[in-house]
Protein backbone atom coordinates (compact mmCIF):
# COMPACT_ATOMS: atom_id res chain seq x y z
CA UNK A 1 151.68 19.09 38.84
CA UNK A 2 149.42 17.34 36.29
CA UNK A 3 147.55 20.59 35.07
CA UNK A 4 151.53 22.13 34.83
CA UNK A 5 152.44 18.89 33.11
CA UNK A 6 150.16 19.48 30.43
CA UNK A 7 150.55 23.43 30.53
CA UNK A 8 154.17 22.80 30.12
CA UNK A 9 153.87 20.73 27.05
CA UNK A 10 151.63 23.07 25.03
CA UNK A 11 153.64 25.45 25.64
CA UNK A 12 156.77 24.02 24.35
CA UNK A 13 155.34 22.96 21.46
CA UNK A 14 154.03 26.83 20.23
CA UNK A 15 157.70 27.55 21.68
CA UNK A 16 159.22 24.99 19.58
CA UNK A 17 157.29 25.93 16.46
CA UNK A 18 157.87 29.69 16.97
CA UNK A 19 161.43 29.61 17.48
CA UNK A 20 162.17 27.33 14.00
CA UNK A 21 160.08 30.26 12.29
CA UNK A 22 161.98 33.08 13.64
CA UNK A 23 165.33 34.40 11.84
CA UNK A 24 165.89 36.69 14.73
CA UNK A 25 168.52 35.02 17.05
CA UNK A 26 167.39 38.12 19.97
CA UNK A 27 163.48 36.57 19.47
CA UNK A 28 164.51 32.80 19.64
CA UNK A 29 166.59 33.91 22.96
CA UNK A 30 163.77 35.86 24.35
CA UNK A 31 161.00 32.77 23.87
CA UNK A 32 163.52 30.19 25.34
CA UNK A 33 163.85 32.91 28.38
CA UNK A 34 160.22 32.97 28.19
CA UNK A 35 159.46 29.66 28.80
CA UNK A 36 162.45 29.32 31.01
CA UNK A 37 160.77 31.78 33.56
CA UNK A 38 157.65 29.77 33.20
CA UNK A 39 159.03 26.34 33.98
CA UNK A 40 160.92 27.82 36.75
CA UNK A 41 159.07 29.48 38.10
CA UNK A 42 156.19 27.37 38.40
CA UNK A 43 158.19 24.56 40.14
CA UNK A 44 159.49 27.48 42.60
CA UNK A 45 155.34 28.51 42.98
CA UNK A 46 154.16 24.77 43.32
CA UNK A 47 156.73 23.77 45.40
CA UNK A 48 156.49 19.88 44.52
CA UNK A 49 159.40 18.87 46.42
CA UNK A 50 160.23 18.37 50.01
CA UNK A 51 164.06 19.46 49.18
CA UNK A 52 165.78 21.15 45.88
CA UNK A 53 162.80 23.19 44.35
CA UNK A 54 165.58 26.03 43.57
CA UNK A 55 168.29 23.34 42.37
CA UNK A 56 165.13 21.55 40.15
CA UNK A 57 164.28 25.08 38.94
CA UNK A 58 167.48 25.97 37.72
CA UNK A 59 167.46 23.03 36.31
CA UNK A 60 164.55 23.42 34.20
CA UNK A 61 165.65 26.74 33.30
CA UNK A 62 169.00 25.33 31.78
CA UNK A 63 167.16 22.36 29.74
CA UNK A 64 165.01 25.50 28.31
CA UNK A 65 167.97 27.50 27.22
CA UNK A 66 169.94 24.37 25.69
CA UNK A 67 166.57 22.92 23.96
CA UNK A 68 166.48 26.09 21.74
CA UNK A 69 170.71 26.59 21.64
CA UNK A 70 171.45 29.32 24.11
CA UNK A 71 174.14 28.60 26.58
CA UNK A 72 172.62 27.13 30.03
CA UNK A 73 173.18 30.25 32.18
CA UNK A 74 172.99 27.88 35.74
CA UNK A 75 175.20 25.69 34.58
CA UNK A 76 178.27 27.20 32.53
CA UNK A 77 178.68 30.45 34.82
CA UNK A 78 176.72 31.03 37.75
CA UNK A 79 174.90 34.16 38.24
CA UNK A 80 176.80 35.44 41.41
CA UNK A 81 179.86 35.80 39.32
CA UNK A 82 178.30 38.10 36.98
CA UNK A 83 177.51 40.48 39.84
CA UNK A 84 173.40 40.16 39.31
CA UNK A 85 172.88 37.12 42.09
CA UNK A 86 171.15 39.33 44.21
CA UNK A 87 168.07 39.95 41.80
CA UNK A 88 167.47 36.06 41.64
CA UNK A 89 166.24 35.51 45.25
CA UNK A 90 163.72 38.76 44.90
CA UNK A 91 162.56 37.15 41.03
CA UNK A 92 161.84 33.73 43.12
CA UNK A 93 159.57 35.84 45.50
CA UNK A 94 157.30 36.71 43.30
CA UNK A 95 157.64 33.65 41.36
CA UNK A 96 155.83 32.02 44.24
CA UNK A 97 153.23 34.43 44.38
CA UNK A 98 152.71 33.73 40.46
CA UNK A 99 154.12 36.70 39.13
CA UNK A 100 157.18 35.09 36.66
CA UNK A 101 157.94 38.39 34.73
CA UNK A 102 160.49 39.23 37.43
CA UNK A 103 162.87 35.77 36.46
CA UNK A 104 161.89 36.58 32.40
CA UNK A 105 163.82 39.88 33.17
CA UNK A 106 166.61 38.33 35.56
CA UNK A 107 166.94 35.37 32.36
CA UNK A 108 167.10 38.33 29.82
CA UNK A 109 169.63 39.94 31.97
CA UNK A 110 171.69 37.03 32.80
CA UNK A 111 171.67 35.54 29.32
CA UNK A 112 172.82 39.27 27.86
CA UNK A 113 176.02 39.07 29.96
């Protein structure tokens, strides 16, 4: 968790300084889906809880989306009702194996709708 901690931080920093440079609102969505997926998904790899990983993931996810001003997808509608809650559990899968281009897509998908 301390070598994410500081991952995590760096990151949102060149995330914070590319999205204030970038006119393009479809750019500034697709870096705060970016680092979405990697927040998220790293908790869901890492596993740092005994109970809630998911819940704390989601979480994470939504503080990325409202940080850069994009709706938080887990919180205002939740996936299932868009039809697309099936693709989450198989994007968690291979989050855990430390592949988080799967939840980038499912983010990008969800946040489209």
């Amino acid at each position: 968790m301390i070598e994410f901690s500081g991952v995590l931080e760096t990151t949102t920093l060149d995330t914070d300084k590319f999205v204030a440079s970038q006119k393009s609102a479809e750019l500034r969505l697709k870096a705060a889906a970016q680092l979405a997926a990697f927040a998220a998904g790293r908790i869901i790899q890492v596993h740092p809880f005994l109970n809630g990983n998911g819940r704390i993931a989601r979480l994470a996810a939504d503080f990325f989306f409202n940080r850069y001003g994009s709706p938080m997808p887990f919180f205002i509608t939740r996936p299932s009702a868009l039809g697309i809650d099936a693709e989450y559990p198989t994007a968690s899968r291979a989050a855990m194996l430390g592949d988080y281009s799967p939840l980038y897509k499912y983010f990008v998908v969800l946040m489209a709708k």
